[in-house]
C-alpha atoms as a PDB file:
ATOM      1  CA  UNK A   1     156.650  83.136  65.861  1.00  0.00           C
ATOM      2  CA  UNK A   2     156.142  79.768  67.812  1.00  0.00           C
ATOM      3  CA  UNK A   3     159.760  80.361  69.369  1.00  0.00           C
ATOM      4  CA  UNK A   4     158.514  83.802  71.100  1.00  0.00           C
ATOM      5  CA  UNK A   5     155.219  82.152  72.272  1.00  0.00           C
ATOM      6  CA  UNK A   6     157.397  79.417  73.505  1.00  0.00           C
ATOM      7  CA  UNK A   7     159.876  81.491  75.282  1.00  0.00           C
ATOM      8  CA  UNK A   8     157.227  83.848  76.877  1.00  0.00           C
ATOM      9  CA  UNK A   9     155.463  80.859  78.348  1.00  0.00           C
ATOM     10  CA  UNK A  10     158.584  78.819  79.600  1.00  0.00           C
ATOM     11  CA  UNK A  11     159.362  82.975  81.343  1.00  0.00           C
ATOM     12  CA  UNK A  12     156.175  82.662  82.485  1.00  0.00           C
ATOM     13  CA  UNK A  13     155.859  79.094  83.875  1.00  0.00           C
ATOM     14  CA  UNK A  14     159.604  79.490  85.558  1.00  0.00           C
ATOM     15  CA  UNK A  15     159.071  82.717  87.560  1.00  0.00           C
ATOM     16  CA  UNK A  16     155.616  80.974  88.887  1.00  0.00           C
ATOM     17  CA  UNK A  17     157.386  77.713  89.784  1.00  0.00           C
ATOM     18  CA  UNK A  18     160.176  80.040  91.365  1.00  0.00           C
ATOM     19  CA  UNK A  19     157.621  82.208  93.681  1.00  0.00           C
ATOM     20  CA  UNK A  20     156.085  78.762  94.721  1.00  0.00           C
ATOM     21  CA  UNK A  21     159.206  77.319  95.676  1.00  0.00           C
ATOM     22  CA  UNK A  22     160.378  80.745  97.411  1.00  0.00           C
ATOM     23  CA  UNK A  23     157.143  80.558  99.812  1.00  0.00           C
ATOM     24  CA  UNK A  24     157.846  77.165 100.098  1.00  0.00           C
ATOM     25  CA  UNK A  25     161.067  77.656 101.177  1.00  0.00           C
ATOM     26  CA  UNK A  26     160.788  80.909 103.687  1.00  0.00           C
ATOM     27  CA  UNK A  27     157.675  78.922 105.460  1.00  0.00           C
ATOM     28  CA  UNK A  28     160.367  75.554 105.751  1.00  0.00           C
ATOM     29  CA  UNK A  29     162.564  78.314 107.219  1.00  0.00           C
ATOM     30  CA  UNK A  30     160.400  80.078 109.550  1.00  0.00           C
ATOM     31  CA  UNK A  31     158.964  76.684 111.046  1.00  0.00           C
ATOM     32  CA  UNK A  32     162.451  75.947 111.756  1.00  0.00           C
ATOM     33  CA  UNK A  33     163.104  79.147 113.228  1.00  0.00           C
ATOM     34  CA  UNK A  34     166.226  80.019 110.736  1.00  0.00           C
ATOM     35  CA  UNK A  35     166.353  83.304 109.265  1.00  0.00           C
ATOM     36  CA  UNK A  36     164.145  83.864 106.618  1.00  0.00           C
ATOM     37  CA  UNK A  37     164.292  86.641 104.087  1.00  0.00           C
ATOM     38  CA  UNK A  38     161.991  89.680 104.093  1.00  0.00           C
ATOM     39  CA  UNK A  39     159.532  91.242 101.817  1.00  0.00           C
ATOM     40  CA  UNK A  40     161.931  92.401  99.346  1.00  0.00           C
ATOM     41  CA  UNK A  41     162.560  89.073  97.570  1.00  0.00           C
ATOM     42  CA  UNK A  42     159.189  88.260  97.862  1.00  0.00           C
ATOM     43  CA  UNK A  43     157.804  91.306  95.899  1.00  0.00           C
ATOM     44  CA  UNK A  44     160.882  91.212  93.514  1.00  0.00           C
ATOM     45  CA  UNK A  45     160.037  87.744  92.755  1.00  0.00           C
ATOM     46  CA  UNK A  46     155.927  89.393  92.318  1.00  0.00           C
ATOM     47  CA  UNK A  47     156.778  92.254  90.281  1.00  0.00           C
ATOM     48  CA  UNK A  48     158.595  89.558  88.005  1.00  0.00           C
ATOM     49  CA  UNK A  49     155.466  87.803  87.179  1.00  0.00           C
ATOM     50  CA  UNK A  50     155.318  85.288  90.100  1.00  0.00           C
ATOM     51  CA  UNK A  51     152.232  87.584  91.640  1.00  0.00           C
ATOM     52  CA  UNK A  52     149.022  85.180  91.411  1.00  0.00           C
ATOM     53  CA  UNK A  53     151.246  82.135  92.493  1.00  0.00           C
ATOM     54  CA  UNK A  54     152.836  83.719  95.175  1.00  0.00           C
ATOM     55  CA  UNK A  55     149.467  84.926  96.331  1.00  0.00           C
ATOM     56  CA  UNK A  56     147.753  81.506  96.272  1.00  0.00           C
ATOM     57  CA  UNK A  57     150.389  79.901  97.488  1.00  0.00           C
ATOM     58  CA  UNK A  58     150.336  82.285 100.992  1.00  0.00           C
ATOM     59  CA  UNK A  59     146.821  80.967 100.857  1.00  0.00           C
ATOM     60  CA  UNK A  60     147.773  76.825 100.711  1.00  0.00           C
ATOM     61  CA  UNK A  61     150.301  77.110 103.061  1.00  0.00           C
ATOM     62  CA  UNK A  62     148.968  79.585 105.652  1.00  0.00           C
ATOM     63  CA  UNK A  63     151.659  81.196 105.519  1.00  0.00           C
ATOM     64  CA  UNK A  64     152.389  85.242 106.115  1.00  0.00           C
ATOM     65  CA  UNK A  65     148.479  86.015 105.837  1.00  0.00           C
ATOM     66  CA  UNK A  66     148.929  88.823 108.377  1.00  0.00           C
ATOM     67  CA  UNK A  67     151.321  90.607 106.336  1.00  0.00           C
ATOM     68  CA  UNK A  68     149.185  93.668 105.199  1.00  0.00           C
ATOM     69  CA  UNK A  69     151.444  94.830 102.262  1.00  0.00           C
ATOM     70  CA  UNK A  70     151.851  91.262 101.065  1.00  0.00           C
ATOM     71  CA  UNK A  71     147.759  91.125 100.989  1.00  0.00           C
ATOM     72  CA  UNK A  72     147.756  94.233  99.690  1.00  0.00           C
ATOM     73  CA  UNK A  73     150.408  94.370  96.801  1.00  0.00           C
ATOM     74  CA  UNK A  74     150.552  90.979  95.604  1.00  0.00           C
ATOM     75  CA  UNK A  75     146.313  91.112  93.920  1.00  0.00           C
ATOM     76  CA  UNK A  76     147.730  94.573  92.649  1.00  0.00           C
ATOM     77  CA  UNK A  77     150.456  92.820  91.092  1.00  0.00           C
ATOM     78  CA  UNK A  78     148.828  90.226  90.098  1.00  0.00           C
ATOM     79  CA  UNK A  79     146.388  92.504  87.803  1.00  0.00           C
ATOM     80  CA  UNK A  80     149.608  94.001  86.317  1.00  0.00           C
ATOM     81  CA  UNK A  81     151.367  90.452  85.404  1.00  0.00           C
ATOM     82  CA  UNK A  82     148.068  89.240  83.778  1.00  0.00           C
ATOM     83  CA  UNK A  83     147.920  92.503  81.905  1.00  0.00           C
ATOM     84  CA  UNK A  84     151.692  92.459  80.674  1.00  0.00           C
ATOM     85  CA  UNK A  85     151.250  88.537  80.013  1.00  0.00           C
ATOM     86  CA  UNK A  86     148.469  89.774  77.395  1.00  0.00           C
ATOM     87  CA  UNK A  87     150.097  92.605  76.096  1.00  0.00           C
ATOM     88  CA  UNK A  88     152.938  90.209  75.736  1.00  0.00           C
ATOM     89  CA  UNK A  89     151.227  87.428  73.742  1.00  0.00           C
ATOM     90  CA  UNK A  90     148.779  89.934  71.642  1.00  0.00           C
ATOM     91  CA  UNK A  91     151.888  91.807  71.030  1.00  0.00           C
ATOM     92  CA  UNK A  92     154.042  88.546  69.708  1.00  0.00           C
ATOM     93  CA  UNK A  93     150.660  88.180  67.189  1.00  0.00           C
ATOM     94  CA  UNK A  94     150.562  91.534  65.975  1.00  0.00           C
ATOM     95  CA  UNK A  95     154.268  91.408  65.396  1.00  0.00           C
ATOM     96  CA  UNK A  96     154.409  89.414  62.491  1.00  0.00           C
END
């Protein structure tokens, strides 16, 4: 039981750290005026469980506030990934 808590939470903890370093990353490249991906790793990387991260990390960085389906999609998501998180650990304890 401790093993599936364990995994769920190092899932968890690496697709945050992942969305952080991805807006990290695409902001690095658009102040350097590479070429940066577009939305669609972005809300892969969301729908994944990286939602809340992702959004607060647009925030700290000031980066891609004007996008109005990243505003809009990435809250939704993040409801859903908090949601499936729960069902996830209630369901691990009702499990056994």
């Amino acid at each position: 039981m401790i093993l599936l808590y364990i995994l769920l939470a190092t899932y968890i903890l690496s697709v945050n750290f992942f969305a952080f370093r991805l807006i990290k990353s695409q902001r690095d490249a658009a102040e350097a005026e590479e070429d940066h991906a577009g939305d669609g790793k972005l809300l892969l990387a969301a729908a994944l469980g990286g939602a809340l991260t992702m959004y607060a990390a647009m925030f700290a960085y000031r980066y891609r506030l004007e996008n109005c389906l990243l505003m809009l999609a990435l809250p939704l998501l993040a409801v859903i990934n908090l949601y499936c998180f729960y069902l996830g650990f209630r369901g691990i304890a009702l499990f056994l």
